[in-house]
Protein backbone atom coordinates (compact mmCIF):
# COMPACT_ATOMS: atom_id res chain seq x y z
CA UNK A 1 0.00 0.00 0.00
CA UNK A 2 3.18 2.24 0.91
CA UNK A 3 4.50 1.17 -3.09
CA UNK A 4 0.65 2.35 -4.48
CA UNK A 5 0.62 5.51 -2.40
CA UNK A 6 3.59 6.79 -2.89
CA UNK A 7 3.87 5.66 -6.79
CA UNK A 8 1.64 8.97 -7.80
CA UNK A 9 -1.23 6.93 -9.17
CA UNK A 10 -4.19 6.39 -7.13
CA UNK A 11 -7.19 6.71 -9.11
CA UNK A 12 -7.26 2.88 -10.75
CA UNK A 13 -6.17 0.85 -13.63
CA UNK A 14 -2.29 1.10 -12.36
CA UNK A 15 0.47 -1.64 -11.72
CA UNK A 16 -1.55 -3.09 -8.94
CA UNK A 17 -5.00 -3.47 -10.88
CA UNK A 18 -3.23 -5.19 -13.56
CA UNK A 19 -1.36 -7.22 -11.69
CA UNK A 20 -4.26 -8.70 -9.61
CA UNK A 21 -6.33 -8.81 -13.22
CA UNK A 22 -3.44 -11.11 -14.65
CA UNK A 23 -3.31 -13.22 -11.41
CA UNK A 24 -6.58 -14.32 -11.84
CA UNK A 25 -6.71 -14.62 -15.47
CA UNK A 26 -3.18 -17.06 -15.26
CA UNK A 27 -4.06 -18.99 -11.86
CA UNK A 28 -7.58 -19.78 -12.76
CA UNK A 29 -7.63 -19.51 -16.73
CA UNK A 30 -10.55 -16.54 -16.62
CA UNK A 31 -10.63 -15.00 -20.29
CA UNK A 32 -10.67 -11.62 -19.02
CA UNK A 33 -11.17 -9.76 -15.48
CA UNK A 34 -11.53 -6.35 -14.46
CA UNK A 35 -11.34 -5.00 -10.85
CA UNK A 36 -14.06 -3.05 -9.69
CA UNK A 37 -15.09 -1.40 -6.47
CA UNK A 38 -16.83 -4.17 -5.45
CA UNK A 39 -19.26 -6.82 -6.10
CA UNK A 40 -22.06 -5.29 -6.87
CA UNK A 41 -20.10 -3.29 -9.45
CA UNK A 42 -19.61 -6.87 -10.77
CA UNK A 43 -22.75 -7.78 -11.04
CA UNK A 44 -24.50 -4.46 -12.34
CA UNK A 45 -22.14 -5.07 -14.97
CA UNK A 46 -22.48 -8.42 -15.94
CA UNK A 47 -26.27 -6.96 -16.04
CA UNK A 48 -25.69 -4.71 -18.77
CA UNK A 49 -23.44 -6.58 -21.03
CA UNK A 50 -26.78 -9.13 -20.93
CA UNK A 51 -28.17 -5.88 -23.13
CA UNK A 52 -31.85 -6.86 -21.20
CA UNK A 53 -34.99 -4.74 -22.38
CA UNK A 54 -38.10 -4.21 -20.14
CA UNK A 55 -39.85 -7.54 -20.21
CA UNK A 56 -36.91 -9.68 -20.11
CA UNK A 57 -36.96 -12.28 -16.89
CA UNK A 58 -33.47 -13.43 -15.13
CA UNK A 59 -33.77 -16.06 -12.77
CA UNK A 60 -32.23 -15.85 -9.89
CA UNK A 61 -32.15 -17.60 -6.29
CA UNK A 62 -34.57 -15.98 -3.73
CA UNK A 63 -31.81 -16.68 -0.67
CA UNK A 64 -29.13 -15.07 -1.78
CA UNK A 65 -28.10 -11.09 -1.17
CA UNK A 66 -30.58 -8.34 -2.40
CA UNK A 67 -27.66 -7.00 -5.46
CA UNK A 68 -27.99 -10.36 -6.77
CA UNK A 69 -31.30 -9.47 -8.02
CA UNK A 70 -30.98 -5.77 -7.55
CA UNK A 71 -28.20 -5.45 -10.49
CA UNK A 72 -30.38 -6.60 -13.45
CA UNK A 73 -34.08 -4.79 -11.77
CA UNK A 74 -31.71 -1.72 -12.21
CA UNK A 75 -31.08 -3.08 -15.96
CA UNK A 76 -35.43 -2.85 -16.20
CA UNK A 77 -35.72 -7.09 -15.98
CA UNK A 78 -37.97 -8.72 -14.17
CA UNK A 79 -36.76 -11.26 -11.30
CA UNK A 80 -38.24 -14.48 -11.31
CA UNK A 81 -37.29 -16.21 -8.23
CA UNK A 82 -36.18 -19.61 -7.95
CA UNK A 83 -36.40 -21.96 -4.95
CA UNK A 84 -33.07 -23.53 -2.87
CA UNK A 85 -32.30 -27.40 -2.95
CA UNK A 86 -33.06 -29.25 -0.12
CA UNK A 87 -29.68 -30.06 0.55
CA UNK A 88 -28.38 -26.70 0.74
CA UNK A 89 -29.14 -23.00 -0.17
CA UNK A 90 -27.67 -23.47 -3.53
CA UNK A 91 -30.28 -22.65 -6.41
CA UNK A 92 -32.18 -26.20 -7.02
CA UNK A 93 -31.61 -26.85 -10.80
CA UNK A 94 -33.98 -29.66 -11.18
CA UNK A 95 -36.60 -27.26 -10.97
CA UNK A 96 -34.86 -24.50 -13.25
CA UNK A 97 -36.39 -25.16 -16.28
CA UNK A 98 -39.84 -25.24 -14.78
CA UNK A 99 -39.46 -21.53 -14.95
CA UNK A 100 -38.05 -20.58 -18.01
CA UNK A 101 -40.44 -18.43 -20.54
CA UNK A 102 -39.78 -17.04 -24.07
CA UNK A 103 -39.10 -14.10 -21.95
CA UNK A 104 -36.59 -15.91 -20.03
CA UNK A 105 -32.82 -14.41 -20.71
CA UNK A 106 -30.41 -15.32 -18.03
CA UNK A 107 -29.61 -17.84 -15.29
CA UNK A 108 -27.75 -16.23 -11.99
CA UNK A 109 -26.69 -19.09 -9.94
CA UNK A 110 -24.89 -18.22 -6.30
CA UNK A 111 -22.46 -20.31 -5.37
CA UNK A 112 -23.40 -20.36 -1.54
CA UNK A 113 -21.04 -20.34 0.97
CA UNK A 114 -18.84 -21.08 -1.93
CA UNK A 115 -19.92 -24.08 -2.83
CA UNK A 116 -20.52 -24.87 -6.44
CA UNK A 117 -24.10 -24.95 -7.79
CA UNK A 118 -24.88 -28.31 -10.19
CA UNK A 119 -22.88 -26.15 -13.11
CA UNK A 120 -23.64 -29.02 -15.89
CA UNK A 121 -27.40 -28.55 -15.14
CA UNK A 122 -27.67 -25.33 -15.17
CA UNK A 123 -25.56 -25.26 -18.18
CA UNK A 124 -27.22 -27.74 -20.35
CA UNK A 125 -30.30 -26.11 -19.24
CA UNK A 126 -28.94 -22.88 -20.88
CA UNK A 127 -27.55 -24.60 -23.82
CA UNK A 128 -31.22 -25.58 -24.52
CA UNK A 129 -32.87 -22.14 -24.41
CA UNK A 130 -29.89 -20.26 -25.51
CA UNK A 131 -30.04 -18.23 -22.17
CA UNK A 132 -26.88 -16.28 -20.53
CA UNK A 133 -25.30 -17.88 -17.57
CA UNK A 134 -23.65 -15.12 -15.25
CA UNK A 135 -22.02 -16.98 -11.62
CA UNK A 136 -22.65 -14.97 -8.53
CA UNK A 137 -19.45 -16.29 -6.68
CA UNK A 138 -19.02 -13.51 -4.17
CA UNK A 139 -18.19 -16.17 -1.89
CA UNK A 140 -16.57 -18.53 -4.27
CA UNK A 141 -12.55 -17.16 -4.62
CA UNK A 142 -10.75 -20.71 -4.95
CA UNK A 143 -13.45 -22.94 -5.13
CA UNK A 144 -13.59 -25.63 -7.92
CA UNK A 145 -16.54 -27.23 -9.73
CA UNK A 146 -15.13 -30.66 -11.16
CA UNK A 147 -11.73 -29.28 -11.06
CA UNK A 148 -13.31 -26.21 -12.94
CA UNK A 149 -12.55 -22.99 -11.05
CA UNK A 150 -15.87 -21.13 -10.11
CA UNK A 151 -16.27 -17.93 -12.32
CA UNK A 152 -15.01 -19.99 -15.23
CA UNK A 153 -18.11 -21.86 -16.35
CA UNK A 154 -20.67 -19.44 -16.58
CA UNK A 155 -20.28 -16.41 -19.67
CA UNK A 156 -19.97 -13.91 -16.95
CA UNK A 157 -19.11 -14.04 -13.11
CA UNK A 158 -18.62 -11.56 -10.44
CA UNK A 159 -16.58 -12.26 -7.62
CA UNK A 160 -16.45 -9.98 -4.13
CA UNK A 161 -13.91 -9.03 -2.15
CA UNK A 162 -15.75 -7.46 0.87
CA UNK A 163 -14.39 -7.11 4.42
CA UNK A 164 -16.94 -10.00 5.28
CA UNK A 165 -14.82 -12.62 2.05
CA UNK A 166 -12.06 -14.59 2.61
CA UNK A 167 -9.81 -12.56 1.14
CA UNK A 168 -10.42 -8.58 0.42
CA UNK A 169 -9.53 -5.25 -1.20
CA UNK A 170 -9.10 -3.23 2.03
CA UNK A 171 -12.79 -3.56 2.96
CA UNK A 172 -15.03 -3.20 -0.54
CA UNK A 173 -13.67 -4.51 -3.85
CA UNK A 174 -15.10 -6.95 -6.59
CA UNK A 175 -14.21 -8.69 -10.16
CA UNK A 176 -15.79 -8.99 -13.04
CA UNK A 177 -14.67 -12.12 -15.56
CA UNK A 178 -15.34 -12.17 -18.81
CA UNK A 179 -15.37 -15.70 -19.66
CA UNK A 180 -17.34 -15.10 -23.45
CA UNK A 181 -15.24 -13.44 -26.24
CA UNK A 182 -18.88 -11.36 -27.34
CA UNK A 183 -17.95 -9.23 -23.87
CA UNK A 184 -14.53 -8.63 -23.52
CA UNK A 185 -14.31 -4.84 -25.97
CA UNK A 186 -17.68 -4.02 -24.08
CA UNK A 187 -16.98 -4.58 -20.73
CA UNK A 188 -13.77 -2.77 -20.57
CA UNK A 189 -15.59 0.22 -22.33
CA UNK A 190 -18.25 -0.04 -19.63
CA UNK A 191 -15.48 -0.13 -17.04
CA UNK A 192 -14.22 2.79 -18.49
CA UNK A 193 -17.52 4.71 -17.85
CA UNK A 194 -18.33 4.08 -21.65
CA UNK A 195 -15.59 5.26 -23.32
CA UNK A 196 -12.84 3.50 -25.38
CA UNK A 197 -10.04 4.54 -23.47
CA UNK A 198 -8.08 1.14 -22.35
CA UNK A 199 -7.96 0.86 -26.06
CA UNK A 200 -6.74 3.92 -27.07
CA UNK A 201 -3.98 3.57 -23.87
CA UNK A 202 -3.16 0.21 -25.97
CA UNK A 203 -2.82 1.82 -29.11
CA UNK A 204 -5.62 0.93 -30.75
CA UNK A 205 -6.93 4.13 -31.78
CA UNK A 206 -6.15 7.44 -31.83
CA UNK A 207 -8.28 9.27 -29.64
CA UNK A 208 -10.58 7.91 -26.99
CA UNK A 209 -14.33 9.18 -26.77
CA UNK A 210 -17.89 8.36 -25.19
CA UNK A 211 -18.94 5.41 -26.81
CA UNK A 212 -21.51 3.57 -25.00
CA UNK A 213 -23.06 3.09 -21.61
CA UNK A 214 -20.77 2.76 -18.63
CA UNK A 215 -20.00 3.67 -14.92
CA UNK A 216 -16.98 4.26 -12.54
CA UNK A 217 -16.53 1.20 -11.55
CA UNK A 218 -12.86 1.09 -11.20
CA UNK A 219 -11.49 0.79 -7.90
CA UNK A 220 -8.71 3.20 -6.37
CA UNK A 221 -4.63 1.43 -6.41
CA UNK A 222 -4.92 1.64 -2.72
CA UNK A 223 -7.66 -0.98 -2.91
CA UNK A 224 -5.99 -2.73 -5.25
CA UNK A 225 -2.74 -3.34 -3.45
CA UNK A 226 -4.36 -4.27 -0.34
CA UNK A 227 -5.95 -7.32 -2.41
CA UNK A 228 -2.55 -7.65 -4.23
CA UNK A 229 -0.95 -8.09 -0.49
CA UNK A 230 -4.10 -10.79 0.37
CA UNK A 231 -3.43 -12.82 -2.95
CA UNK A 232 0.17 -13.38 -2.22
CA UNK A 233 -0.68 -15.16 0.86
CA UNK A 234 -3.92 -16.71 -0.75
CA UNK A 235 -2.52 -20.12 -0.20
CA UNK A 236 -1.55 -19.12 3.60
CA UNK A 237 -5.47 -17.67 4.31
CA UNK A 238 -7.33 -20.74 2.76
CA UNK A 239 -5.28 -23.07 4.79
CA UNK A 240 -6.38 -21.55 7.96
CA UNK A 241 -9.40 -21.49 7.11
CA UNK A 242 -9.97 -24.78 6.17
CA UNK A 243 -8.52 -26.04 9.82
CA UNK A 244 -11.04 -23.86 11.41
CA UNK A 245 -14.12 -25.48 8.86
CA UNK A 246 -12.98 -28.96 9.83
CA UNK A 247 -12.65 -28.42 13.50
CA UNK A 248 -16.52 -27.09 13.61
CA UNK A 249 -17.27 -29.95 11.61
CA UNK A 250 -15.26 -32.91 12.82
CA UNK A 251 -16.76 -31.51 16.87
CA UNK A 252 -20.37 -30.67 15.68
CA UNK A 253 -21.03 -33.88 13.59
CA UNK A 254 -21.71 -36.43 16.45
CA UNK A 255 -24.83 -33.52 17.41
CA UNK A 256 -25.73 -33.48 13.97
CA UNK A 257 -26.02 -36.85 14.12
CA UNK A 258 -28.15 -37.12 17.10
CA UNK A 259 -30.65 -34.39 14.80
CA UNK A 260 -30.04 -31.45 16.58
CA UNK A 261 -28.76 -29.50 13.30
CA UNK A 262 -27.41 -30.36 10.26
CA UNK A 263 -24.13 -29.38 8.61
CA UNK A 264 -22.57 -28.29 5.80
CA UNK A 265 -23.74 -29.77 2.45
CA UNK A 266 -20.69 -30.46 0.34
CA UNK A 267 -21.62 -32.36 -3.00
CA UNK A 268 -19.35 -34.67 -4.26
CA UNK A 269 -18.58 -32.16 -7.56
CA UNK A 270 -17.95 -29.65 -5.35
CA UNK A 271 -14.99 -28.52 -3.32
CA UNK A 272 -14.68 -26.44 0.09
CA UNK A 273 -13.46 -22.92 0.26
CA UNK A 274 -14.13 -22.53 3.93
CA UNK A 275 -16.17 -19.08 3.12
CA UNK A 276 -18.66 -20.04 5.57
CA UNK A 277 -19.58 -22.53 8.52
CA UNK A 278 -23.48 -22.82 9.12
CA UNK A 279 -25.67 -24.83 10.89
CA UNK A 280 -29.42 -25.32 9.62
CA UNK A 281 -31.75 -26.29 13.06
CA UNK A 282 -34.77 -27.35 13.26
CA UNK A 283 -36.95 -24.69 13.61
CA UNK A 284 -36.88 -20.91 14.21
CA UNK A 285 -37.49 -21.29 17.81
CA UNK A 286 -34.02 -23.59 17.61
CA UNK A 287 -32.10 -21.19 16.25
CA UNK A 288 -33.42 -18.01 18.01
CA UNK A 289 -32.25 -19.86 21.46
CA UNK A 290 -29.17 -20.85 20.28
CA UNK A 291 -28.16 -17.44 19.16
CA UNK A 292 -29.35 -15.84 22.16
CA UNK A 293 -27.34 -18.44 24.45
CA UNK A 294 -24.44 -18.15 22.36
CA UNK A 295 -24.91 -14.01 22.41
CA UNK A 296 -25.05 -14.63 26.33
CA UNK A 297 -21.58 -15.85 25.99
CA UNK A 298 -20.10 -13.26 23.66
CA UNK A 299 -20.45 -15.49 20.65
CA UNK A 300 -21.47 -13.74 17.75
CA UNK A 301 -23.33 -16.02 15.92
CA UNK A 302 -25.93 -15.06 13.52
CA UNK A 303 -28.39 -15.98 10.66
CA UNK A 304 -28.12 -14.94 7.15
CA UNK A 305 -30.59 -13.62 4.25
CA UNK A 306 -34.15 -13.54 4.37
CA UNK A 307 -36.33 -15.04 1.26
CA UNK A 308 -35.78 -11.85 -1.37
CA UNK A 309 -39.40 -12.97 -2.78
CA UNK A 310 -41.09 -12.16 0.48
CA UNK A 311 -39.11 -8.83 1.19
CA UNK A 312 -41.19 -5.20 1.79
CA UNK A 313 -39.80 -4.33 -1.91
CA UNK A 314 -40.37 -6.78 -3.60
CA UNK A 315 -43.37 -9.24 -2.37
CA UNK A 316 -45.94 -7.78 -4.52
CA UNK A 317 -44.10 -8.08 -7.88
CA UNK A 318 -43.48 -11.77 -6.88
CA UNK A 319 -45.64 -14.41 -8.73
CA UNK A 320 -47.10 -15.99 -5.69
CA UNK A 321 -45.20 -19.23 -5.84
CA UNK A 322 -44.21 -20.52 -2.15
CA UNK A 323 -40.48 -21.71 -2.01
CA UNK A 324 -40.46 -23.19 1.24
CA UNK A 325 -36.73 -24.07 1.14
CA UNK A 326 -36.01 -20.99 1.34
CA UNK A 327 -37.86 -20.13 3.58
CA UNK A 328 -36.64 -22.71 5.82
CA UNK A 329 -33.12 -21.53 5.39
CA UNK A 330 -34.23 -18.07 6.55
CA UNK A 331 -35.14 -19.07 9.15
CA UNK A 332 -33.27 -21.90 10.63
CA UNK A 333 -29.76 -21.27 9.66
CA UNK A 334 -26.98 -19.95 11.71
CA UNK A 335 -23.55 -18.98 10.66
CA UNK A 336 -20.83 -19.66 13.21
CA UNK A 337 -17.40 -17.05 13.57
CA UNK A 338 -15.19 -17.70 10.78
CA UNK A 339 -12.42 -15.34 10.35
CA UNK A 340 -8.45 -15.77 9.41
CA UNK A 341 -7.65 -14.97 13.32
CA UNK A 342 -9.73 -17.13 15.15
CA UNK A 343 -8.02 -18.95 16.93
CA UNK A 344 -8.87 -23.23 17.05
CA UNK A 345 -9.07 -22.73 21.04
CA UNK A 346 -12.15 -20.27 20.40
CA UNK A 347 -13.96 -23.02 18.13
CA UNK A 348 -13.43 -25.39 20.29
CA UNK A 349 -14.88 -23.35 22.82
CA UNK A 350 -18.14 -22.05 20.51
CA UNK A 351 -18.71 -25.74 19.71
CA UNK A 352 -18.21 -26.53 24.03
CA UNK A 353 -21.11 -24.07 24.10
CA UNK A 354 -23.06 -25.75 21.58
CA UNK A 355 -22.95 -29.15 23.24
CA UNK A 356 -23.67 -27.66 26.27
């Protein structure tokens, strides 16, 4: 940060951007990413290289965070909201094509707790209907789909790196990949608050100009650096991480097993980032004791999103349809402390409060 102060550049799009753009694009084989201020940014922009018109329907997961749907309402699409899998919150493909339409234009899967939606489903289901495919994997930085990276399967993908993510830009931060050749000229113009300017910088032209729609969606070198700093020890924070994951899970199973809660849904195509640790209870009585016992003891535990389709906002533009899984995970799940310094003594002790 010291180097990106100091270097007389802070506005964006210096040595730092790029160089956290080409780490991506060389670890994980992305066609083309672009850092932006954070994950929203991402995702508004994956919305308008989609090009949707008033009319046009994007499906998208009801449990998931509000600018998952937010980015393409602000694009004039309508939501249609999909129900979770029974297994976990992850967007339940088998009933995806239920609720496609002529009208139908994109697929958002999230990649909960970074774990990797059924990608070949979705995909085939997309192939079909010749419908866009955009990954929501906010939570998803080093998580694998069949030894695919997440971000790589979909056309478009939008990563976060929020305080809140396992690794992050100094607080807000995001990345867009551009895994379709159609988006690549437009997205950096729409980076570039609609203008042609990375290409005239290149060489490409002459002069650079206002050529389409765009924002300011770069972020500032400061930013940048900070994730810079957090990629070179990548390997360092996921390992943590992951001992922390398996210590909740390896102590909490023999509860689980007993049908107090259950854990973690890993599918066997997926792999484990350690974004998250939950537990889904029982009911919302469950759950509402167990976070106020654990609050009693200074544990910070707490639940997650509430069904989108039922929010103040947007409950009367739903279609009606119940999607009682959900539901269910808005109401029974709990997320447990997960953080690069926790320590393993403080799991142990969250999961000695647990059995107790």
């Amino acid at each position: 940060m010291y180097e990106a102060v100091f270097a007389g550049k802070l506005s964006g799009n210096g040595k730092f951007t790029k160089a956290c753009q080409a780490w991506f694009e060389q670890r994980y084989g992305f066609r083309k990413c672009l850092l932006t201020s954070s994950g929203t940014d991402a995702l508004e922009m994956c919305a308008m290289l989609c090009s949707l018109k008033p009319g046009d329907e994007v499906i998208v997961p009801s449990y998931t965070f509000v600018s998952t749907a937010l980015a393409f309402l602000r694009e004039g699409a309508t939501v249609v909201f999909a129900d979770s899998m029974k297994r976990n919150p992850n967007l339940d493909a088998e009933t995806l094509e239920a609720l496609i339409t002529p009208r139908t234009k994109v697929i958002v899967p999230v990649h909960y707790a970074g774990v990797a939606c059924d990608m070949d489903a979705i995909m085939a289901v997309a192939k079909k209907y010749n419908l866009l495919v955009v990954e929501d994997a906010a939570q998803a930085v080093d998580s694998y789909y069949k030894g695919r990276p997440l971000g790589s399967i979909g056309h478009l993908a939008a990563f976060s790196f929020h305080e809140t993510k396992n690794i992050t830009a100094g607080g807000e931060g995001g990345l867009l990949v551009v895994n379709d050749e159609r988006f690549v000229r437009r997205a950096e113009i729409i980076w570039e608050k609609g203008t042609n300017r990375a290409e005239f910088f290149r060489g490409e032209v002459n002069k650079y100009g206002w050529v389409d729609m765009g924002s300011s969606f770069l972020p500032s070198e400061v930013n940048a650096a900070f994730l810079w700093a957090q990629l070179e020890n990548i390997d360092d924070i996921q390992s943590k991480r992951k001992v922390l994951w398996e210590t909740y899970y390896k102590r909490l199973k023999p509860l689980a097993e007993q049908g107090r809660f259950t854990l973690p849904d890993i599918p066997k195509y997926a792999t484990n980032n350690a974004h998250m640790f939950y537990l889904v209870l029982p009911s919302l009585e469950a759950r509402t004791g167990l976070l106020a016992y654990l609050k009693e003891h200074e544990v910070y535990a707490v639940f997650h999103y509430l069904s989108l389709h039922s929010s103040e906002y947007y409950k009367n533009r739903h279609d009606g349809r119940a999607l009682p899984e959900c539901d269910r995970y808005a109401d029974c799940l709990v997320r447990l402390p997960l953080f690069y310094d926790l320590k393993i003594e403080d799991v142990e002790r969250i999961c000695d409060l647990i059995e107790a």
